[in-house]
PDB file of N, CA and C in Angstrom:
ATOM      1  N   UNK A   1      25.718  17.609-144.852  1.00  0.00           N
ATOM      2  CA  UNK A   1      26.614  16.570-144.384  1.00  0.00           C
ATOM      3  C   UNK A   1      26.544  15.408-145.377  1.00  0.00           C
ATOM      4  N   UNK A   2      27.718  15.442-145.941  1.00  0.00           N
ATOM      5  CA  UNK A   2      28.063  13.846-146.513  1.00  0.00           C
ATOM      6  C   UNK A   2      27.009  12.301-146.195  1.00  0.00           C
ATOM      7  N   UNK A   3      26.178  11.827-147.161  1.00  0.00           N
ATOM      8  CA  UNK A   3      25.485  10.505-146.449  1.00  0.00           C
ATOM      9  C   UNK A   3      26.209   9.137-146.877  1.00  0.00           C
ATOM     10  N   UNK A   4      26.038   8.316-145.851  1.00  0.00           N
ATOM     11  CA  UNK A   4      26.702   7.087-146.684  1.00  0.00           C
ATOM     12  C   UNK A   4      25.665   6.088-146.210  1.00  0.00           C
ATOM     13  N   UNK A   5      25.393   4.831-146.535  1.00  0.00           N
ATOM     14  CA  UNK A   5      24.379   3.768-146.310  1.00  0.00           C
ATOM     15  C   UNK A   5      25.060   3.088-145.151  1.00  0.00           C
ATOM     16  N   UNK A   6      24.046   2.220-144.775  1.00  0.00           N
ATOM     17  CA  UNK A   6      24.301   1.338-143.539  1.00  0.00           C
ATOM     18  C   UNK A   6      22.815   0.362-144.001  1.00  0.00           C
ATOM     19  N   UNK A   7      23.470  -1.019-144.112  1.00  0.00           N
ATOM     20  CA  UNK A   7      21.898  -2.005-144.119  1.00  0.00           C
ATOM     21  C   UNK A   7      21.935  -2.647-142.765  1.00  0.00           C
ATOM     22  N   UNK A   8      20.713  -2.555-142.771  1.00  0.00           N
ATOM     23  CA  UNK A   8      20.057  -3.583-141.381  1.00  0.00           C
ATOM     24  C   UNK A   8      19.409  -4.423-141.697  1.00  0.00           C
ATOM     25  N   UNK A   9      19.286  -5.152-140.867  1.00  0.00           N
ATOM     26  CA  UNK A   9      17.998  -6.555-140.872  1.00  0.00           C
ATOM     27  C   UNK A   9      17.136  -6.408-139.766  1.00  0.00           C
ATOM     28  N   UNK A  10      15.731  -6.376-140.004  1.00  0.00           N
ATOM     29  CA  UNK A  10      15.034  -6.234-139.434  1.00  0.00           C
ATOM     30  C   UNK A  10      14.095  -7.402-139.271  1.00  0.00           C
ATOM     31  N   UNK A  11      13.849  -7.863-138.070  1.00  0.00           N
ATOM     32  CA  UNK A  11      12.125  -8.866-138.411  1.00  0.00           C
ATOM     33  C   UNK A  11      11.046  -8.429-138.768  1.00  0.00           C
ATOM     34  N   UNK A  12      10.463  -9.379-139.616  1.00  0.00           N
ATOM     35  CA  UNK A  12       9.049  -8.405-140.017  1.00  0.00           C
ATOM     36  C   UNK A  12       8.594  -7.528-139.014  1.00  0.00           C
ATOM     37  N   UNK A  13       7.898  -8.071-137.566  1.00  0.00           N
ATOM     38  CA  UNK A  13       7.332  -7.023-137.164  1.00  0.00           C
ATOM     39  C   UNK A  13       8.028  -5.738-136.791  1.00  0.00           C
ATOM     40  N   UNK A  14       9.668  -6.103-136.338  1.00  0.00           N
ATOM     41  CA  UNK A  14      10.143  -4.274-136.411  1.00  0.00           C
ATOM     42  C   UNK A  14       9.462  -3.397-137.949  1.00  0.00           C
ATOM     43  N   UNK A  15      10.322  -4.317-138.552  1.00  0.00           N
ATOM     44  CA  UNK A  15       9.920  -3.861-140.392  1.00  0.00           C
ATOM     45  C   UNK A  15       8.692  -2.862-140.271  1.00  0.00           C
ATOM     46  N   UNK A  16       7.480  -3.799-139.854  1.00  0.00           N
ATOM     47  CA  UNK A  16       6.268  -2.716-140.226  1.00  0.00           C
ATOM     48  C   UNK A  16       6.197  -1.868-139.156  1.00  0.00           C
ATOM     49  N   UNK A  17       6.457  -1.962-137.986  1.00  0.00           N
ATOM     50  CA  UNK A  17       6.048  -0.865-137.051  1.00  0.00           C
ATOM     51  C   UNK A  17       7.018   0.502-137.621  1.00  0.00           C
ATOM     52  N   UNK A  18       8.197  -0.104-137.903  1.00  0.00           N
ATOM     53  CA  UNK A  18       9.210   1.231-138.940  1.00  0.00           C
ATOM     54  C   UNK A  18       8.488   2.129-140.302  1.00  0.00           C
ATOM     55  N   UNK A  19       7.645   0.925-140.642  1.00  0.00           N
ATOM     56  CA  UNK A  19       6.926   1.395-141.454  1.00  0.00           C
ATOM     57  C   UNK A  19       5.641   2.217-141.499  1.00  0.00           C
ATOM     58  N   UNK A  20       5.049   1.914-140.006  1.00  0.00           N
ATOM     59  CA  UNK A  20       4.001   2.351-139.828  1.00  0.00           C
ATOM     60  C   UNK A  20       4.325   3.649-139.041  1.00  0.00           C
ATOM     61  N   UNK A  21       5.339   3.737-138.448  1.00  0.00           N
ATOM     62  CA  UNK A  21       5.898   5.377-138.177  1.00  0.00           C
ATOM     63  C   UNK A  21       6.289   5.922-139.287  1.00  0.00           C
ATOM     64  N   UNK A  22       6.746   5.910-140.130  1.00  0.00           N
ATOM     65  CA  UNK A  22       6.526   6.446-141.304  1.00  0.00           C
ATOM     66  C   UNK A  22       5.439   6.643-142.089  1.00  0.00           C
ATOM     67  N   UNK A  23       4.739   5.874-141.949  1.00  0.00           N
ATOM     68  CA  UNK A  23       3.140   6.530-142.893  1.00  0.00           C
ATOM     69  C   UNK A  23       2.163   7.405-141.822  1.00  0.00           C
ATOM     70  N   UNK A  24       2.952   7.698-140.578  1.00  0.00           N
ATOM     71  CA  UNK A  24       1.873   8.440-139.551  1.00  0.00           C
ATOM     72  C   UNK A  24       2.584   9.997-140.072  1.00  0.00           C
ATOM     73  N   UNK A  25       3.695  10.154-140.865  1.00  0.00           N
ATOM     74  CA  UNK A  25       3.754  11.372-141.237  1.00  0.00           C
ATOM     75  C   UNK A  25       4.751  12.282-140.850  1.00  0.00           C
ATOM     76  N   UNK A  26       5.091  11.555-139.245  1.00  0.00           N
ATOM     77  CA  UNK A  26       6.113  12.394-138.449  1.00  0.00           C
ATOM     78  C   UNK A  26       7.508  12.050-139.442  1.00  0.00           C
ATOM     79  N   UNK A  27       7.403  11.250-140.419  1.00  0.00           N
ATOM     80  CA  UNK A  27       8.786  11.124-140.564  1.00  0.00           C
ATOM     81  C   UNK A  27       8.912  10.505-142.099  1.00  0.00           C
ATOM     82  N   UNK A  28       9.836  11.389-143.255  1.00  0.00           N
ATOM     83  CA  UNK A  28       9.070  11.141-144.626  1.00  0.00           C
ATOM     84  C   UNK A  28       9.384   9.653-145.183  1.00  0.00           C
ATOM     85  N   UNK A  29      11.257   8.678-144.786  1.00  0.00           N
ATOM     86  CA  UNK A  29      11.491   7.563-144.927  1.00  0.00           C
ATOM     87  C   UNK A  29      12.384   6.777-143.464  1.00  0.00           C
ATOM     88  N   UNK A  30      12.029   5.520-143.852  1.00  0.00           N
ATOM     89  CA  UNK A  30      12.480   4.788-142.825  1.00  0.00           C
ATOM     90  C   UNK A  30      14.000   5.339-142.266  1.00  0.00           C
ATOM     91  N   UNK A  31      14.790   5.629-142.835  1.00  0.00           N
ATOM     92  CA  UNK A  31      16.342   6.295-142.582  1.00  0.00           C
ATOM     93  C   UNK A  31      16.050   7.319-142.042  1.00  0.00           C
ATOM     94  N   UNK A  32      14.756   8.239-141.798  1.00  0.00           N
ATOM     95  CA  UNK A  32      15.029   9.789-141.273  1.00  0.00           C
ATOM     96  C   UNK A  32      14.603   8.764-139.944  1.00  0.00           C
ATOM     97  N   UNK A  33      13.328   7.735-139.857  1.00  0.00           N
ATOM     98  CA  UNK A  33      13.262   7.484-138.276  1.00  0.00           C
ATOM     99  C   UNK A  33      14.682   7.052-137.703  1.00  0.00           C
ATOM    100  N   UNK A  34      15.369   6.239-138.387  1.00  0.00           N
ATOM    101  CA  UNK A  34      15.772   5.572-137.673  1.00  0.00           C
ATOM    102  C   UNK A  34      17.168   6.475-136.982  1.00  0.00           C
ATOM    103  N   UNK A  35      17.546   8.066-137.891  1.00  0.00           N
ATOM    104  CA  UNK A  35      18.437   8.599-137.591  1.00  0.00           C
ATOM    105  C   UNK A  35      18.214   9.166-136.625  1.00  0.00           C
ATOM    106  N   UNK A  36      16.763   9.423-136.579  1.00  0.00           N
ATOM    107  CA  UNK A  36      16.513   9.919-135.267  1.00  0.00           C
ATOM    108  C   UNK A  36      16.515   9.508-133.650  1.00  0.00           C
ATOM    109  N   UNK A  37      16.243   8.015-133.939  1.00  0.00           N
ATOM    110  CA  UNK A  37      16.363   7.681-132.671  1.00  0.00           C
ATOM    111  C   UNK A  37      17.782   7.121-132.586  1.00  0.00           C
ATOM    112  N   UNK A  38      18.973   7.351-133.384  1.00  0.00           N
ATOM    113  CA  UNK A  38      20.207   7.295-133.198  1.00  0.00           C
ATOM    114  C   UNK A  38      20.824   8.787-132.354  1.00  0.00           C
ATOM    115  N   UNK A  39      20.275   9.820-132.789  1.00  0.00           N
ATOM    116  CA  UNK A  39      20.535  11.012-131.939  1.00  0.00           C
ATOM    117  C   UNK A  39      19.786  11.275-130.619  1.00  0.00           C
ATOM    118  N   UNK A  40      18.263  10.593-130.537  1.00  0.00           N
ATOM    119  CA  UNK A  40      17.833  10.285-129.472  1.00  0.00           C
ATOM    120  C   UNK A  40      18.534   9.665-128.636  1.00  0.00           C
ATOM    121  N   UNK A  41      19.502   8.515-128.828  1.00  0.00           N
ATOM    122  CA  UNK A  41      20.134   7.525-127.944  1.00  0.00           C
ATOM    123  C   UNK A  41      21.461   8.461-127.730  1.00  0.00           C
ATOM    124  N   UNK A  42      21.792   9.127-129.147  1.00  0.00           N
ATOM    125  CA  UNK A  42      23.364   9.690-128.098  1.00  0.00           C
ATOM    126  C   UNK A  42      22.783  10.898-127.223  1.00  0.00           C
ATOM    127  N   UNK A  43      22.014  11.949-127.170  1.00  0.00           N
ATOM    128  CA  UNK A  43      21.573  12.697-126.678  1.00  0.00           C
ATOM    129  C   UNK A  43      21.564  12.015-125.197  1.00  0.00           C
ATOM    130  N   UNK A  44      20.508  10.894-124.926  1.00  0.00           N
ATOM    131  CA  UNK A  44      20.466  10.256-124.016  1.00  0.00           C
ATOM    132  C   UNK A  44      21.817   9.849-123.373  1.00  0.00           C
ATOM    133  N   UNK A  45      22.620   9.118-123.976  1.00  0.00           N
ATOM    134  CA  UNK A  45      24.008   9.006-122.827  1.00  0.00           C
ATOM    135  C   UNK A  45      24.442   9.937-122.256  1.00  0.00           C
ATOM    136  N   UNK A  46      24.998  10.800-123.503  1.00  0.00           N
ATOM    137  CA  UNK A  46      25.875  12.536-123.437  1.00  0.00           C
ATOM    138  C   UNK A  46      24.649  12.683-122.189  1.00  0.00           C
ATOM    139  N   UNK A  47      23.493  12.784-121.578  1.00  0.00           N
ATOM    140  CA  UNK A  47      22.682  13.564-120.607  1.00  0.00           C
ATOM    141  C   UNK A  47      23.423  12.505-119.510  1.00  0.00           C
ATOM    142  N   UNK A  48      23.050  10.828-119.372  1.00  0.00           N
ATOM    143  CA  UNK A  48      23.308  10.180-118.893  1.00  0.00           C
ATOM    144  C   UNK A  48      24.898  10.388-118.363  1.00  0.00           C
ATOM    145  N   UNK A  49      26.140  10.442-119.251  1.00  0.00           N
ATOM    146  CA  UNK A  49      27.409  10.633-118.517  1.00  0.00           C
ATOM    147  C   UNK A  49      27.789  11.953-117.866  1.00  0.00           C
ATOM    148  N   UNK A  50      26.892  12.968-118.185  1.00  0.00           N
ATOM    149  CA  UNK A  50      27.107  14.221-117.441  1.00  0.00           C
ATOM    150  C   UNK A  50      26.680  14.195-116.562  1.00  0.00           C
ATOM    151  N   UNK A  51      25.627  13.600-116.455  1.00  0.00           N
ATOM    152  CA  UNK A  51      25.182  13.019-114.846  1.00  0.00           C
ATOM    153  C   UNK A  51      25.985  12.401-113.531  1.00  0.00           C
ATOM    154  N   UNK A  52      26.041  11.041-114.263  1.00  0.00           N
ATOM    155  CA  UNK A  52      27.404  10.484-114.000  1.00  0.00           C
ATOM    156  C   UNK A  52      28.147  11.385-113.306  1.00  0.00           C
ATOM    157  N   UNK A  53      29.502  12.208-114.578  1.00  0.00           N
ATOM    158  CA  UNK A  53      30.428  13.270-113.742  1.00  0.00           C
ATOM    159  C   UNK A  53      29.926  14.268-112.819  1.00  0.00           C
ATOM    160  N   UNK A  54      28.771  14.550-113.089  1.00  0.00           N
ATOM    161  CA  UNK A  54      28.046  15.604-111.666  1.00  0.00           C
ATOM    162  C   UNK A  54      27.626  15.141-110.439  1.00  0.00           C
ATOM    163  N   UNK A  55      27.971  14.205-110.220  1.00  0.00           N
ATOM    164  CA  UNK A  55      27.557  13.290-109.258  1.00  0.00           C
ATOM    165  C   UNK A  55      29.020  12.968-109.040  1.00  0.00           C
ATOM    166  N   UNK A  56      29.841  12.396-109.714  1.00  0.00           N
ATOM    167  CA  UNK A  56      31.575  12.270-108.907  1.00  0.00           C
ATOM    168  C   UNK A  56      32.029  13.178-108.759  1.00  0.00           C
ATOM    169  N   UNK A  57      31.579  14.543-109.065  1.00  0.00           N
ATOM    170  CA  UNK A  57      32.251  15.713-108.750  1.00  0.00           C
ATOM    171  C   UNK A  57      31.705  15.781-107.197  1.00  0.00           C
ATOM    172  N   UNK A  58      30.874  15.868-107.146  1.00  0.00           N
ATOM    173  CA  UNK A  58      30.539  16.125-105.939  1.00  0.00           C
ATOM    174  C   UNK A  58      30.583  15.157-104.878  1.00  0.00           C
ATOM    175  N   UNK A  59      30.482  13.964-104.923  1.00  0.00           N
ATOM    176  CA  UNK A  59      30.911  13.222-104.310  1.00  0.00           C
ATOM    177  C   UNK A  59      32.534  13.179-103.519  1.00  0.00           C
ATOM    178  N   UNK A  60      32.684  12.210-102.861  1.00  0.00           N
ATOM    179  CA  UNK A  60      34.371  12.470-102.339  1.00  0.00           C
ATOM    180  C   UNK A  60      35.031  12.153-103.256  1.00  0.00           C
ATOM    181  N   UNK A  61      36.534  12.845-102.747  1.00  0.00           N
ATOM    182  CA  UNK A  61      37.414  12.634-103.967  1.00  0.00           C
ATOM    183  C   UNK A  61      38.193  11.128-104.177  1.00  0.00           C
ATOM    184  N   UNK A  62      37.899  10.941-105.448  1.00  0.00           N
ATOM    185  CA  UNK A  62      38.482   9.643-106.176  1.00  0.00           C
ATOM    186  C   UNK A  62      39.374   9.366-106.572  1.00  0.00           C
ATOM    187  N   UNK A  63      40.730   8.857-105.973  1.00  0.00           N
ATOM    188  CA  UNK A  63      41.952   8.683-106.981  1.00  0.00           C
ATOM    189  C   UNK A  63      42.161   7.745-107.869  1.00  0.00           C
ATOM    190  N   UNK A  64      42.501   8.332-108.747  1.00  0.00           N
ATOM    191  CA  UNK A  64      43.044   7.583-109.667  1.00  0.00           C
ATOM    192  C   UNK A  64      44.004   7.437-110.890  1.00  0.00           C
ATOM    193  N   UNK A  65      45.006   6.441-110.946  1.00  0.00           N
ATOM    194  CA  UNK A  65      46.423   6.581-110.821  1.00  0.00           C
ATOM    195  C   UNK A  65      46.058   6.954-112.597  1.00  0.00           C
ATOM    196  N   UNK A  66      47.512   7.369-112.819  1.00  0.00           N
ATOM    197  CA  UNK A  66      47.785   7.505-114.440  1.00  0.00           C
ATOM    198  C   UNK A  66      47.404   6.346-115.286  1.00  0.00           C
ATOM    199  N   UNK A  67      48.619   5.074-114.697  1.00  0.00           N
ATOM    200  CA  UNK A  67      48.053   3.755-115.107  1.00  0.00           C
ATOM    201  C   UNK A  67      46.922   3.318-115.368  1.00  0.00           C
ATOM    202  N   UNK A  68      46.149   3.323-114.427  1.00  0.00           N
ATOM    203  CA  UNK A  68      44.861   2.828-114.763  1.00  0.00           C
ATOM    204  C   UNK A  68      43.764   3.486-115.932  1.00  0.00           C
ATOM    205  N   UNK A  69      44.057   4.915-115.505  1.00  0.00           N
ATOM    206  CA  UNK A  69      43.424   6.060-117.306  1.00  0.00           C
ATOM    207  C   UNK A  69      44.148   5.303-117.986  1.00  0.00           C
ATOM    208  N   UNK A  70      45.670   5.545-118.500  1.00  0.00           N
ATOM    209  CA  UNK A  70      45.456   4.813-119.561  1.00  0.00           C
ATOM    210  C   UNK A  70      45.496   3.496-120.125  1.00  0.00           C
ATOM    211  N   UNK A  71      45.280   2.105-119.115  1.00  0.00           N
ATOM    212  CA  UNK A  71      45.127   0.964-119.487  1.00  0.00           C
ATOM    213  C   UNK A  71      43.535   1.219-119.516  1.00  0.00           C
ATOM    214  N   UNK A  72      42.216   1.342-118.772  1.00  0.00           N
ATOM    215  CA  UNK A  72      40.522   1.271-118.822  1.00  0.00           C
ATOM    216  C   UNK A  72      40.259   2.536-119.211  1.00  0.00           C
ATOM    217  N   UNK A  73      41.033   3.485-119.605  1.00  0.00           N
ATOM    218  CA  UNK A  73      39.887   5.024-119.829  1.00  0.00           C
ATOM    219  C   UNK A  73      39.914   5.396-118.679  1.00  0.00           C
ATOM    220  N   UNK A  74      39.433   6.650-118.909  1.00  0.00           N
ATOM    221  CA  UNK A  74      39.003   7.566-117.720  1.00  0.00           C
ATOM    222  C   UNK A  74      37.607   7.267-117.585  1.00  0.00           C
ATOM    223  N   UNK A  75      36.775   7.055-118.335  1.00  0.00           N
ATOM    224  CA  UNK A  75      35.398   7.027-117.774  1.00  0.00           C
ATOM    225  C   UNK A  75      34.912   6.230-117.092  1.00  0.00           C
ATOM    226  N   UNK A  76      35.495   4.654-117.845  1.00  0.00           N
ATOM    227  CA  UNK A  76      35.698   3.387-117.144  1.00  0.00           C
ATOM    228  C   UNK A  76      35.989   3.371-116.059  1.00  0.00           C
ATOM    229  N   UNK A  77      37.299   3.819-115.676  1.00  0.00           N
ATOM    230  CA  UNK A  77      38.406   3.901-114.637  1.00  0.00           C
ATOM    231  C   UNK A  77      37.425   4.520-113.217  1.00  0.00           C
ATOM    232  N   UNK A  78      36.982   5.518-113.867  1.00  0.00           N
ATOM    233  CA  UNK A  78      35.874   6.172-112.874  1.00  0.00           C
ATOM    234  C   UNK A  78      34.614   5.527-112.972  1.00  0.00           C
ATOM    235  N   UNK A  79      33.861   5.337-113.405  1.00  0.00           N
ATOM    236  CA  UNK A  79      32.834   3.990-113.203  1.00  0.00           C
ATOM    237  C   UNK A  79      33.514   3.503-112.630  1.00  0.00           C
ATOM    238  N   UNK A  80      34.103   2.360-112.295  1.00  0.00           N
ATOM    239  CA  UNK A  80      34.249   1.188-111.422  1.00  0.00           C
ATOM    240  C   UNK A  80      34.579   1.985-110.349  1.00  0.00           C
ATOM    241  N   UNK A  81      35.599   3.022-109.704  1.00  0.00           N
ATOM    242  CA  UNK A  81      35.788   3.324-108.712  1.00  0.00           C
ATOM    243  C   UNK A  81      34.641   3.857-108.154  1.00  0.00           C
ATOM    244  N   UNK A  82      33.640   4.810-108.690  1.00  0.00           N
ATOM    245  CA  UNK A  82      32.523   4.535-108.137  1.00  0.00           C
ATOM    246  C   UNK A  82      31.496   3.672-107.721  1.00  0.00           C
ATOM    247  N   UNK A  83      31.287   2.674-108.376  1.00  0.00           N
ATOM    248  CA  UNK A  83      30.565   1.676-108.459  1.00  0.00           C
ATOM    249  C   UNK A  83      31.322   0.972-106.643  1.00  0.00           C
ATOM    250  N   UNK A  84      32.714   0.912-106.439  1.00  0.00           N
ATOM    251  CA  UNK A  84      33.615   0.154-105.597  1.00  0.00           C
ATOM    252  C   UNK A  84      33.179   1.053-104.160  1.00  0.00           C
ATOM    253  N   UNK A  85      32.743   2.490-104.301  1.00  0.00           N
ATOM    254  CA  UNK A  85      32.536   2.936-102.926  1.00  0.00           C
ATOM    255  C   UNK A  85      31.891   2.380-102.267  1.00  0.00           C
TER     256      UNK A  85
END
C-alpha cells in the first residue's frame, strides 16, 4: 500500500512514552505504533456500530422518513431516534 506522511505534535511526555513503546520492541518505529492504534480505534467503532445496529434491529421498529437520511445520515438519524425512545 502506497505511504504518505502525516506530522503530529506531541508533548514531551506523549513523545517519550511513544518512544518508550518503541524501544520495548513490540514495535520497530514510532509510525508502526501509532498506525496501530489507528486500526485499533477503527476496529473498535466498526465493533462499536455493529453493536449499535444489533441492538436497533432488535429493538422496536424505528421510522424514519427519507428526509431526515438524507439531511443527518442514516446512522445519525438512527442514533438520535434511539437515544429519543
Amino acid at each position: 500500500m502506497p505511504m504518505t506522511s502525516l506530522n503530529i505534535s506531541l508533548p514531551e511526555v506523549l513523545k517519550a512514552y511513544v518512544e518508550g513503546q518503541v524501544a520495548s520492541g513490540d514495535w520497530g518505529t514510532p509510525s508502526e505504533y501509532v498506525r496501530e492504534l489507528i486500526r485499533q480505534d477503527k476496529e473498535r467503532r466498526m465493533a462499536n456500530l455493529e453493536q449499535e445496529l444489533l441492538a436497533a434491529a432488535r429493538g422496536p421498529k424505528i421510522e424514519v422518513s427519507i428526509a431526515e437520511i438524507r439531511k443527518k445520515g442514516l446512522i445519525t438519524a438512527l442514533r438520535e431516534r434511539v437515544r429519543t425512545r
